[in-house]
PDB file of N, CA and C in Angstrom:
ATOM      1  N   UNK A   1     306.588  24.072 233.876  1.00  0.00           N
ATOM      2  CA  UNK A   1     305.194  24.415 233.721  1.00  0.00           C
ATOM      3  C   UNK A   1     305.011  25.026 232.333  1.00  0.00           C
ATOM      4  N   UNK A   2     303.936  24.628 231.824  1.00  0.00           N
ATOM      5  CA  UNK A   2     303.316  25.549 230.511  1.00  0.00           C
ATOM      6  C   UNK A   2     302.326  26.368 230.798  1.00  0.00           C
ATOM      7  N   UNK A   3     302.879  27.706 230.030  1.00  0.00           N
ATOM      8  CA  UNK A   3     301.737  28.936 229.882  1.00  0.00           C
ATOM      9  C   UNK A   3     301.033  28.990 228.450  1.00  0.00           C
ATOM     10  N   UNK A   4     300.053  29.559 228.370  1.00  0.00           N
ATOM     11  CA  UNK A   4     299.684  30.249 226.838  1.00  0.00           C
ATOM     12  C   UNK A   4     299.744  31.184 226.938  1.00  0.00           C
ATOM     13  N   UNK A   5     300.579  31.498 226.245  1.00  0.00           N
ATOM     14  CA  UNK A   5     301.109  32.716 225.243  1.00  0.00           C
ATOM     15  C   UNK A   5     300.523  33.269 223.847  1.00  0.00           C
ATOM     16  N   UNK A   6     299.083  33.989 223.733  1.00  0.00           N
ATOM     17  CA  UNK A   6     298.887  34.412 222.476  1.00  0.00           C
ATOM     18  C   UNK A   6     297.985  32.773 221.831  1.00  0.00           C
ATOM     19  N   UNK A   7     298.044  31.500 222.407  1.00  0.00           N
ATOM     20  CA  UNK A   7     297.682  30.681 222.047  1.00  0.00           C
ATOM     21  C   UNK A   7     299.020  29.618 221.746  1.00  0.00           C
ATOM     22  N   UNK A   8     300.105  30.027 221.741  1.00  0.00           N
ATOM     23  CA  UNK A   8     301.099  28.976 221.802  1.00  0.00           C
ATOM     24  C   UNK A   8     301.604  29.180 223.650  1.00  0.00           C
ATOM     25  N   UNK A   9     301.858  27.631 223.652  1.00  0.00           N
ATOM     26  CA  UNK A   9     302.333  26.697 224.855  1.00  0.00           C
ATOM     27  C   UNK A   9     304.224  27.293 225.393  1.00  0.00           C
ATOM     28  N   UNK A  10     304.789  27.789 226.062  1.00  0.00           N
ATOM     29  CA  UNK A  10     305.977  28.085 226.362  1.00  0.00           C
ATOM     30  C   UNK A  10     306.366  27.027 227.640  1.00  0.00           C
ATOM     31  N   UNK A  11     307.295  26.756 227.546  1.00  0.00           N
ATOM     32  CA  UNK A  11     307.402  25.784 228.907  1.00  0.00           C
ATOM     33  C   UNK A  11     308.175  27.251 229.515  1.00  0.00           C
ATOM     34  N   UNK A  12     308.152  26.992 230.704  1.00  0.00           N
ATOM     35  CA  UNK A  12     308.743  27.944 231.913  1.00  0.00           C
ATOM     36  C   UNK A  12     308.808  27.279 233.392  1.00  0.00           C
ATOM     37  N   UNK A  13     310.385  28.014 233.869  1.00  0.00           N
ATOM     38  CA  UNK A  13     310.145  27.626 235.420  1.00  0.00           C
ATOM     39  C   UNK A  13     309.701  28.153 236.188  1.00  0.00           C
ATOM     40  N   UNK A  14     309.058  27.918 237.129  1.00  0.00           N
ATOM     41  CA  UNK A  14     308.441  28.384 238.328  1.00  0.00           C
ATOM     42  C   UNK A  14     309.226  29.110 239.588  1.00  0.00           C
ATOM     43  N   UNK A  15     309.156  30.363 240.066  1.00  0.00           N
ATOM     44  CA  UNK A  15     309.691  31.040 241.264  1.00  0.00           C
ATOM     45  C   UNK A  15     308.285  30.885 242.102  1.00  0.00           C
ATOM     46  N   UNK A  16     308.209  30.648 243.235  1.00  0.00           N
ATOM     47  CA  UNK A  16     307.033  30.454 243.939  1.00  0.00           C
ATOM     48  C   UNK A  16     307.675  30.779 245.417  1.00  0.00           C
ATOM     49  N   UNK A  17     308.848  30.470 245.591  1.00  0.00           N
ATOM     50  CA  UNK A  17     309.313  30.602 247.075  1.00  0.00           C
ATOM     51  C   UNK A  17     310.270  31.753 247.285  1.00  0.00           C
ATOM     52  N   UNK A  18     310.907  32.052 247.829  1.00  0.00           N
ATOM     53  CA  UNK A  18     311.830  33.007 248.071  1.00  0.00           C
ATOM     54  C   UNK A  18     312.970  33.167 247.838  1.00  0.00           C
ATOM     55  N   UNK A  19     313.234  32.000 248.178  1.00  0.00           N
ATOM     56  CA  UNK A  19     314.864  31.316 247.638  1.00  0.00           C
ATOM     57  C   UNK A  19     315.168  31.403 245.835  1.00  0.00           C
ATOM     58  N   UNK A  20     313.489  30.551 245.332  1.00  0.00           N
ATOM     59  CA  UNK A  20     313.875  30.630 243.734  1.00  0.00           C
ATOM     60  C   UNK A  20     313.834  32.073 243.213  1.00  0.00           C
ATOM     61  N   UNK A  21     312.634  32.471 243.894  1.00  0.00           N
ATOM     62  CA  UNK A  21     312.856  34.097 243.493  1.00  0.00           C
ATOM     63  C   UNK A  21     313.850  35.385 243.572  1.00  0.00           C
ATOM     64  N   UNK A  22     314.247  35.004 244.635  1.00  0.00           N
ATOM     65  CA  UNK A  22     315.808  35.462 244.987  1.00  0.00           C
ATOM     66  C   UNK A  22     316.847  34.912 243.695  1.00  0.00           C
ATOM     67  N   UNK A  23     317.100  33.826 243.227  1.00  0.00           N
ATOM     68  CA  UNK A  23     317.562  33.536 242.249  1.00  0.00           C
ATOM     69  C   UNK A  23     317.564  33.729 241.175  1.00  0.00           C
ATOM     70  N   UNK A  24     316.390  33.248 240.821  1.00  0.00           N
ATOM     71  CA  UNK A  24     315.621  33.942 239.454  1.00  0.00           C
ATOM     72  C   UNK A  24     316.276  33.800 238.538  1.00  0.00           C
ATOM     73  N   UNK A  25     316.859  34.078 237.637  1.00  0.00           N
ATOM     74  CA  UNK A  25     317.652  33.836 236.278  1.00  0.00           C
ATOM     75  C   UNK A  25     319.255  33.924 236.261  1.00  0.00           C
ATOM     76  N   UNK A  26     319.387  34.283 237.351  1.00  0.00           N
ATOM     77  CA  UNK A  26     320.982  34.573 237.829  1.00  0.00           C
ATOM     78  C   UNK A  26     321.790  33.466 236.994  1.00  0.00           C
ATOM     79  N   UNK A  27     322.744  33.973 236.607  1.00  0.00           N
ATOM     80  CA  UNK A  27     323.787  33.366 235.652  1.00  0.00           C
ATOM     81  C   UNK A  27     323.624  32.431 235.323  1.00  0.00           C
ATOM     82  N   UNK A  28     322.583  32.449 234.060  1.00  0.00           N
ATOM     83  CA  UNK A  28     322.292  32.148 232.912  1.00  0.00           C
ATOM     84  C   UNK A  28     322.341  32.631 231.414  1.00  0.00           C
ATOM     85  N   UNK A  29     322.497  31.990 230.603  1.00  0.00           N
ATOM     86  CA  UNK A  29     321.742  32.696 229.254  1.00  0.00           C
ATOM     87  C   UNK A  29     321.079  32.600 228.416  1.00  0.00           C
ATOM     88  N   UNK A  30     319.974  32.073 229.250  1.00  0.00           N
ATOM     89  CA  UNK A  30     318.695  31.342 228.654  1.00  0.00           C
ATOM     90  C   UNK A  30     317.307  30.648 229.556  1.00  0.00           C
ATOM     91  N   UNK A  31     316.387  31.197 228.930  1.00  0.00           N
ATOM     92  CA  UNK A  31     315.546  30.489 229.965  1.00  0.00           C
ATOM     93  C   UNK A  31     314.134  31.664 229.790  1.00  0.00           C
ATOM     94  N   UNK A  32     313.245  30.922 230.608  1.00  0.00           N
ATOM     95  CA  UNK A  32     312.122  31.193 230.854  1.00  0.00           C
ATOM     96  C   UNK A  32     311.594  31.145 232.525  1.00  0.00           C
ATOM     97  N   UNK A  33     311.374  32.321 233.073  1.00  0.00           N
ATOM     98  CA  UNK A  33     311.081  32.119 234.515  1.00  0.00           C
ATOM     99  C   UNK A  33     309.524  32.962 235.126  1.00  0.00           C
ATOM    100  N   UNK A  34     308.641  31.984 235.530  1.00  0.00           N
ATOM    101  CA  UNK A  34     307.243  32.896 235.753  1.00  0.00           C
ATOM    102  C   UNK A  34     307.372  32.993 237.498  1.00  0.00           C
ATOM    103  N   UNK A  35     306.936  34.513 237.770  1.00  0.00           N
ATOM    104  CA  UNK A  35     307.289  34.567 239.513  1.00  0.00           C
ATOM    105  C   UNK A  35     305.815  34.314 239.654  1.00  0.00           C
ATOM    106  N   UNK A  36     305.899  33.828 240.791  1.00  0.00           N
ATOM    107  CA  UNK A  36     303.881  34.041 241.430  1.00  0.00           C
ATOM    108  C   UNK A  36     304.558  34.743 243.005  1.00  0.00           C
ATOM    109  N   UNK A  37     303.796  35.630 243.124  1.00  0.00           N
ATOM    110  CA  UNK A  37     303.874  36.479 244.795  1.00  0.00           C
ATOM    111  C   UNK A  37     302.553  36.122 245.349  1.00  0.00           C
ATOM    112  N   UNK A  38     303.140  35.963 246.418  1.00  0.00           N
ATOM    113  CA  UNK A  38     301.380  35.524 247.223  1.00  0.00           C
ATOM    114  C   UNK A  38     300.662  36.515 247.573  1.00  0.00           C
ATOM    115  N   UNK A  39     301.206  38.001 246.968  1.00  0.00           N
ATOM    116  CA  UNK A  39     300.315  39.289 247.077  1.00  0.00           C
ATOM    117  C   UNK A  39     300.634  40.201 246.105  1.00  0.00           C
ATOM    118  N   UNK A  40     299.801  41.190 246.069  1.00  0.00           N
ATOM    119  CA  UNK A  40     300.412  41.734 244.979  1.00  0.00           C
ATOM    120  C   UNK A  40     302.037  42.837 245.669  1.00  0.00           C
ATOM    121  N   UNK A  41     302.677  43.353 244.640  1.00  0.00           N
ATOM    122  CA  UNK A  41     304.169  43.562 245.495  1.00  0.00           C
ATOM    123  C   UNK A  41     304.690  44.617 244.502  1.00  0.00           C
ATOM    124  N   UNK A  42     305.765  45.490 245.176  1.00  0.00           N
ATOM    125  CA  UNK A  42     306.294  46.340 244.346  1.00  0.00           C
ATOM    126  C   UNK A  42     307.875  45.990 244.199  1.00  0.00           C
ATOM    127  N   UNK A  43     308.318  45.203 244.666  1.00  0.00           N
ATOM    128  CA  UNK A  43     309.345  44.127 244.765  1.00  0.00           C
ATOM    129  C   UNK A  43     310.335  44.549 243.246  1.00  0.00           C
ATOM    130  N   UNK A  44     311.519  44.858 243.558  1.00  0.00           N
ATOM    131  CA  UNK A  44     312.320  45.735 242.137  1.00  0.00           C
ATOM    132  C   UNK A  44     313.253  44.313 241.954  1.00  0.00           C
ATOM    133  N   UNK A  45     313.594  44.664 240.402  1.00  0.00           N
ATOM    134  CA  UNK A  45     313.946  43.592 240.068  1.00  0.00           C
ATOM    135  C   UNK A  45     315.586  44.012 239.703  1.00  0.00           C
ATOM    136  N   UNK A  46     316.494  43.068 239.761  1.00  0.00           N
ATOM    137  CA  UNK A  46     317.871  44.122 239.554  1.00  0.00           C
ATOM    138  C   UNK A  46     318.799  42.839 238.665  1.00  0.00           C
ATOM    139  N   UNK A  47     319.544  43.238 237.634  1.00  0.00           N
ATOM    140  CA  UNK A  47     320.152  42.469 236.996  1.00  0.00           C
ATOM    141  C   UNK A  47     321.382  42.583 237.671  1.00  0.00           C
ATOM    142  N   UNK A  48     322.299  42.070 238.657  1.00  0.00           N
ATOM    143  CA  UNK A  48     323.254  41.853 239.073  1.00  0.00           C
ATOM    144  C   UNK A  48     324.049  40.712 238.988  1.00  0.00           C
ATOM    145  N   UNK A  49     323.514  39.939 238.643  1.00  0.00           N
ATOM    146  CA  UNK A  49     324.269  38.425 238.156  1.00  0.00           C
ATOM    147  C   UNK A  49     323.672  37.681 237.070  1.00  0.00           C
ATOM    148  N   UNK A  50     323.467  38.805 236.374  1.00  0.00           N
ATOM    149  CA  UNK A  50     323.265  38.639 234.885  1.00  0.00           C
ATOM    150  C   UNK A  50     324.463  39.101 234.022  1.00  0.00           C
ATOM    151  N   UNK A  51     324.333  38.191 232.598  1.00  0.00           N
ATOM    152  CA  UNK A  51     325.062  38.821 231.937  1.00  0.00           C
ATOM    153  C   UNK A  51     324.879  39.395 230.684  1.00  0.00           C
ATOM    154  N   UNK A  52     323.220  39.160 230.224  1.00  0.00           N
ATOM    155  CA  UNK A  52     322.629  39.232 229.046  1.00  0.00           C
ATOM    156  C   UNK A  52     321.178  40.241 229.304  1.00  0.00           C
ATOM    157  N   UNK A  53     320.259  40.693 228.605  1.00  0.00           N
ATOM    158  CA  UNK A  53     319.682  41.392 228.867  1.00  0.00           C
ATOM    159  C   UNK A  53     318.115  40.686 229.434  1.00  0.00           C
ATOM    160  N   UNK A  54     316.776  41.008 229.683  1.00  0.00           N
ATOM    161  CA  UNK A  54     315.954  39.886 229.933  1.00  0.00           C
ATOM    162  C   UNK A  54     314.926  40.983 229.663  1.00  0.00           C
ATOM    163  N   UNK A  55     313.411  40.695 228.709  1.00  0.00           N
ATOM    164  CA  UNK A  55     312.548  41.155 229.011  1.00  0.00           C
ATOM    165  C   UNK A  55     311.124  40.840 230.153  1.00  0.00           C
ATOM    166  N   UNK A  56     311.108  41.557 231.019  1.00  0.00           N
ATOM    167  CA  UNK A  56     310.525  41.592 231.830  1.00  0.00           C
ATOM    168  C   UNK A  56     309.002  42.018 231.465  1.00  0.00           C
ATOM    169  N   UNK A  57     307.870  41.107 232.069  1.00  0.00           N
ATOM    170  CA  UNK A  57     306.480  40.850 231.724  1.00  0.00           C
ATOM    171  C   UNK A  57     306.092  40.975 233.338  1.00  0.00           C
ATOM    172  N   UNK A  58     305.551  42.062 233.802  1.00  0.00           N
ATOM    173  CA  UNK A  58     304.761  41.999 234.999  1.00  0.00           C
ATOM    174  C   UNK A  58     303.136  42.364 234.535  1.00  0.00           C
ATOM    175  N   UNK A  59     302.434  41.457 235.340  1.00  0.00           N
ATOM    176  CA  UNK A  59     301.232  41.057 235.663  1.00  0.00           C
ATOM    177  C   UNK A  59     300.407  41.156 236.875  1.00  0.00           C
ATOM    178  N   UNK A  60     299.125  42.160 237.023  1.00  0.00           N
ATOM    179  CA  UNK A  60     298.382  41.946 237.934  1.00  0.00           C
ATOM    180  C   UNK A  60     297.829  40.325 238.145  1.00  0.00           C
ATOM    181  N   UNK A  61     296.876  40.706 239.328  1.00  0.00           N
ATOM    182  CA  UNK A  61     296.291  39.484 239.689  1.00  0.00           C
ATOM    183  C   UNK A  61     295.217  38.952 238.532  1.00  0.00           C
ATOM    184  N   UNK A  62     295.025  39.591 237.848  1.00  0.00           N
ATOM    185  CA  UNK A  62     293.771  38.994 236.315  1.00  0.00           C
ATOM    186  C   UNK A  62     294.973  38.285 235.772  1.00  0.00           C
ATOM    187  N   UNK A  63     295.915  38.179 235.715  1.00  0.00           N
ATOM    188  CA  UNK A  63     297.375  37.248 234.600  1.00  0.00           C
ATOM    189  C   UNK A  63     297.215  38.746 233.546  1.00  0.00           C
ATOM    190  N   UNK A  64     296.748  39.738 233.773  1.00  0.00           N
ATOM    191  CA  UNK A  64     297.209  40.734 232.329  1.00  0.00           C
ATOM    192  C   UNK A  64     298.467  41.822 232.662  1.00  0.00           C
ATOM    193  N   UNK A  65     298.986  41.768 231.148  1.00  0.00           N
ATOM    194  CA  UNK A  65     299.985  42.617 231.477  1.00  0.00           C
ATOM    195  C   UNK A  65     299.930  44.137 231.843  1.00  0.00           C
ATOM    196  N   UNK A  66     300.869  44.136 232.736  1.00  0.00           N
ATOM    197  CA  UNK A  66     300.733  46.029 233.252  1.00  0.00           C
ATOM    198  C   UNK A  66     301.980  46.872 233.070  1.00  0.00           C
ATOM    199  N   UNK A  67     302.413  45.778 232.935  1.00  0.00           N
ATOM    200  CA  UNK A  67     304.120  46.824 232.584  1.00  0.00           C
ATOM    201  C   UNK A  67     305.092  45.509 231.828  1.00  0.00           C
ATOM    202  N   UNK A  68     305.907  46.355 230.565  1.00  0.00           N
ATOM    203  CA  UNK A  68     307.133  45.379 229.766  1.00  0.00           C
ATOM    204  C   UNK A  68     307.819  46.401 229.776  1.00  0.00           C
ATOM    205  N   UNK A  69     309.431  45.774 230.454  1.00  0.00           N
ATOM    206  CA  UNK A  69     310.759  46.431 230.396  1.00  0.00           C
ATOM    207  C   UNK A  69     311.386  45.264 230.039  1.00  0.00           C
ATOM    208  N   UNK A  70     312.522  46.008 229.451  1.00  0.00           N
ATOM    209  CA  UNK A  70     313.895  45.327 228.762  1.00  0.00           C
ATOM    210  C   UNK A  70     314.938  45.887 229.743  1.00  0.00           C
ATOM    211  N   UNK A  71     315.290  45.018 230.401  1.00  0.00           N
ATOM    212  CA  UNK A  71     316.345  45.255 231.761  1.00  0.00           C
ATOM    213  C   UNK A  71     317.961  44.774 231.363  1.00  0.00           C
ATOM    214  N   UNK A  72     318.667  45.843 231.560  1.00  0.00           N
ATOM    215  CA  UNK A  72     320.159  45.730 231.195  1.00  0.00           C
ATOM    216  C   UNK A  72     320.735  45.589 232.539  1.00  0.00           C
ATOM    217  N   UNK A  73     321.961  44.311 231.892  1.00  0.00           N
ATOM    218  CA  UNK A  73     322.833  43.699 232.809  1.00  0.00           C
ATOM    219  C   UNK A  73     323.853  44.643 233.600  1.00  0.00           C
ATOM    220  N   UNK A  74     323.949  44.675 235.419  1.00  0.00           N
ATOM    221  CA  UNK A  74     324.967  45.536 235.944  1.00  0.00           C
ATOM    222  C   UNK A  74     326.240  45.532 235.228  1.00  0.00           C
ATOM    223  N   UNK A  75     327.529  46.180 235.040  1.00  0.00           N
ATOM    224  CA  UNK A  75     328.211  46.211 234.857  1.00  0.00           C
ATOM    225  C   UNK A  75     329.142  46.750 236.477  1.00  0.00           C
ATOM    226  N   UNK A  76     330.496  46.665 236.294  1.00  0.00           N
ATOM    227  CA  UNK A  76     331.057  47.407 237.475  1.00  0.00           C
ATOM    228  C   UNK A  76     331.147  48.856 237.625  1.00  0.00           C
ATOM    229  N   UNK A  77     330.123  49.688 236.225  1.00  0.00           N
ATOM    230  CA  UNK A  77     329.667  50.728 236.773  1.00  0.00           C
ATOM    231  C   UNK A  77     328.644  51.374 237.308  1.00  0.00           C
ATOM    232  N   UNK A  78     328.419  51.547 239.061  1.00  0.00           N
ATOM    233  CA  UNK A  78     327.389  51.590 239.109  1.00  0.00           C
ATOM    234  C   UNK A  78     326.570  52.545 238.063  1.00  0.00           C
ATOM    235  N   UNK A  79     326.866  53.364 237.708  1.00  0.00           N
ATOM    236  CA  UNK A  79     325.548  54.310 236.762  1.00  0.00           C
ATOM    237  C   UNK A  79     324.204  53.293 235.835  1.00  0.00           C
ATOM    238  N   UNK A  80     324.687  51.513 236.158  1.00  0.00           N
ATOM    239  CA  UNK A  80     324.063  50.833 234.800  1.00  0.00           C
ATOM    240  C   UNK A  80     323.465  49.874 236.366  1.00  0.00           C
ATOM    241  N   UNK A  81     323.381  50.367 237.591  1.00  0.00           N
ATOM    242  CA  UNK A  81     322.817  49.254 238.467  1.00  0.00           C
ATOM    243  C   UNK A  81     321.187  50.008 238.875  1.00  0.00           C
ATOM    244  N   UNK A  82     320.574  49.962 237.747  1.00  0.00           N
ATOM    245  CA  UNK A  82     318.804  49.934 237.850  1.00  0.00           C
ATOM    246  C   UNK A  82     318.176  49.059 238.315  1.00  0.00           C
ATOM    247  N   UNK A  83     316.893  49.233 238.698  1.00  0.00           N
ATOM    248  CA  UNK A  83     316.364  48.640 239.249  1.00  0.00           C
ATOM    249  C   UNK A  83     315.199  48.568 238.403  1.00  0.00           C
ATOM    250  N   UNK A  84     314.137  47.573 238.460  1.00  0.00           N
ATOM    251  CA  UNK A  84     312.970  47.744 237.478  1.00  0.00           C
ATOM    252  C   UNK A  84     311.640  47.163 238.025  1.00  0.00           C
ATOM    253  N   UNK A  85     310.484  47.874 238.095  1.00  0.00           N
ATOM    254  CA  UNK A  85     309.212  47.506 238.221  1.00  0.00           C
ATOM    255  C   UNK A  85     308.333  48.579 237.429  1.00  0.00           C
ATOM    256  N   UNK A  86     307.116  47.999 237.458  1.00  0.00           N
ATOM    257  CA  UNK A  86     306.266  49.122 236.797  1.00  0.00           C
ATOM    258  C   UNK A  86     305.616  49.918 237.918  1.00  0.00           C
ATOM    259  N   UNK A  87     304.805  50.863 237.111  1.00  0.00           N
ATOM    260  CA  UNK A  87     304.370  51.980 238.314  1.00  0.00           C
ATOM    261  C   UNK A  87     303.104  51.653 238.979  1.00  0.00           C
ATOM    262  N   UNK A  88     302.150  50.665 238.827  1.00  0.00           N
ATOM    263  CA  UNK A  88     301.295  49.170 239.617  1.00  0.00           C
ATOM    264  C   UNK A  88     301.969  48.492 240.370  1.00  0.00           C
ATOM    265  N   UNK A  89     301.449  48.164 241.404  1.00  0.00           N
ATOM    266  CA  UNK A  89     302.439  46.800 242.245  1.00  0.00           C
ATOM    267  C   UNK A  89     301.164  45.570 241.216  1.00  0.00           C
ATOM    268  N   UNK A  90     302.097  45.009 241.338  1.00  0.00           N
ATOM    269  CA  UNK A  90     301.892  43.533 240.358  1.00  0.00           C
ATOM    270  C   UNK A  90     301.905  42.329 241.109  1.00  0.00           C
ATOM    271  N   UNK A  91     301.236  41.258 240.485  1.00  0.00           N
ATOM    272  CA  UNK A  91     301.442  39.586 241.327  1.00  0.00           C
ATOM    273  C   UNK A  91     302.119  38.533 240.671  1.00  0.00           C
ATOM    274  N   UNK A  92     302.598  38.935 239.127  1.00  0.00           N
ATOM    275  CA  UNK A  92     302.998  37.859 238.866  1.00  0.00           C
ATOM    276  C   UNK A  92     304.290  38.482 237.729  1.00  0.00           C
ATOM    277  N   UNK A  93     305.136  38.125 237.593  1.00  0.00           N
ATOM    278  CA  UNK A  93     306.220  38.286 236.896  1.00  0.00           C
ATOM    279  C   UNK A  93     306.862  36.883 235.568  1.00  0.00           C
ATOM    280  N   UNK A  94     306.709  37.406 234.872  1.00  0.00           N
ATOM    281  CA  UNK A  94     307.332  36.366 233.567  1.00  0.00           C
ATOM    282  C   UNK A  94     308.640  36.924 233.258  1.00  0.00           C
ATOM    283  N   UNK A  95     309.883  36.551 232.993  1.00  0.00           N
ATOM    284  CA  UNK A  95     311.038  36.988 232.512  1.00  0.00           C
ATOM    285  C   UNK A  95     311.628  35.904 231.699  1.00  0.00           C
ATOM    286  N   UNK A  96     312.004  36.805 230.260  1.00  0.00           N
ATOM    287  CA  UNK A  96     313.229  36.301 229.491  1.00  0.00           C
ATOM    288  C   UNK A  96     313.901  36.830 228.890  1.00  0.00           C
ATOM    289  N   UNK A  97     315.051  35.754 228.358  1.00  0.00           N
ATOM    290  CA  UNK A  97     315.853  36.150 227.746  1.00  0.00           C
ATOM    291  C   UNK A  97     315.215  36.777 226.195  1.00  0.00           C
ATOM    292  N   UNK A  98     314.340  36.172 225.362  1.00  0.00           N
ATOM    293  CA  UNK A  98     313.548  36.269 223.938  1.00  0.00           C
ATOM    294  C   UNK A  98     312.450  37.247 224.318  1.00  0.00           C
ATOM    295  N   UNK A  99     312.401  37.878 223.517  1.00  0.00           N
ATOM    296  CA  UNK A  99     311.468  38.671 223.074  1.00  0.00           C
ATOM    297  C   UNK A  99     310.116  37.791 222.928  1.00  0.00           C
ATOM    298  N   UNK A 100     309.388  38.015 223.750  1.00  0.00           N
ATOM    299  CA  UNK A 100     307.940  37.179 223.715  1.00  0.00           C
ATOM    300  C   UNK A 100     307.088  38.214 222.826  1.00  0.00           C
ATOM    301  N   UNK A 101     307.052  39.179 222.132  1.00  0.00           N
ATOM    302  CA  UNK A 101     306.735  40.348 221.853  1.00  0.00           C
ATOM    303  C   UNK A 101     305.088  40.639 222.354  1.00  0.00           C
ATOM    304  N   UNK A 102     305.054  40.374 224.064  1.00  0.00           N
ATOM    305  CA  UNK A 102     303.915  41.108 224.255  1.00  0.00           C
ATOM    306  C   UNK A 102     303.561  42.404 224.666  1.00  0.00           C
ATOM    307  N   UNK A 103     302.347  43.052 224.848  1.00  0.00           N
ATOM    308  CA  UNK A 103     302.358  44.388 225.055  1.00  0.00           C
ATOM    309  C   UNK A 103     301.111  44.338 226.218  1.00  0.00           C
ATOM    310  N   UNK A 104     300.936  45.434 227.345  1.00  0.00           N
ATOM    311  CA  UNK A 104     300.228  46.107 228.068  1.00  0.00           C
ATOM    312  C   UNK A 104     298.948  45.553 227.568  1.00  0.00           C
ATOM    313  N   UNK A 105     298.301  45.225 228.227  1.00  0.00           N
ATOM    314  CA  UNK A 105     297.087  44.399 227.812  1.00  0.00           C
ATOM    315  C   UNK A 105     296.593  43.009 227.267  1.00  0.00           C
ATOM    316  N   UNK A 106     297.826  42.251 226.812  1.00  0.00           N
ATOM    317  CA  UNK A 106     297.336  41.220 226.874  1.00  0.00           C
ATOM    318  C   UNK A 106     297.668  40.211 227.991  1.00  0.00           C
ATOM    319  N   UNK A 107     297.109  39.146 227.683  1.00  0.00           N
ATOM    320  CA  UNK A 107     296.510  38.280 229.042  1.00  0.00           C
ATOM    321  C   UNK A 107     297.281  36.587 228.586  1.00  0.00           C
ATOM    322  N   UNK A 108     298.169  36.180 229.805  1.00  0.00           N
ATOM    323  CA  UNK A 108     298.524  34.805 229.998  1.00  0.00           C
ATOM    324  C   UNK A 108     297.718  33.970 230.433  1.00  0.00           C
ATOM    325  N   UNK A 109     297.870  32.882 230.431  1.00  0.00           N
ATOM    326  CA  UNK A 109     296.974  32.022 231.243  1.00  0.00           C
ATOM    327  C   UNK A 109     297.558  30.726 231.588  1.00  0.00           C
ATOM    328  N   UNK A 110     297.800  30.805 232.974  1.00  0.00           N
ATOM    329  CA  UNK A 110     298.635  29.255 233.742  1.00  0.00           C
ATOM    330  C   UNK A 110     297.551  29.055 235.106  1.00  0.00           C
TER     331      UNK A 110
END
């Protein structure tokens, strides 16, 4: 699927079900992944079968942003097994590996 981004086109995959979302970027090192929740959700996000870092883009139901974290990969110590959401429950989630460099307020559109 393509989003606009700022006015440029990103291709990205789609999490829509449970299974992909459960998956989500898991051991990879690269990629583009947009979640859609069929409500809005406070649903934490955890790098455990990652091995690289991912910035995280959560989105209310308008597609605008409400929260950007840069989420670091578990290691086998727990002290580095965080968890990440913003302090809004959100409906839609974008994650990558690249720096999309957006900020709190602006708006996607898919």
């Amino acid at each position: 699927m393509k989003i606009d981004v700022r006015g440029e086109e990103i291709e990205v995959e789609v999490a829509e079900n449970i299974l992909s979302r459960a998956k989500g970027l898991s051991l990879r090192k690269k990629g583009k992944m947009l979640f859609k929740f069929p409500r809005p959700t406070r649903a934490k996000i955890d790098m455990m079968l990652l091995s690289d870092p991912l910035y995280l883009y959560f989105m209310d139901s308008e597609k605008e942003i409400i929260g950007v974290q840069r989420a670091e990969p578990w290691s086998w110590d727990p002290r580095t097994w965080n968890f990440y959401s913003p302090e809004r429950p959100y409906r839609y989630l974008l994650e990558s590996f690249k720096d999309l460099g957006l900020k709190e307020g602006d708006k996607i559109d898919f």
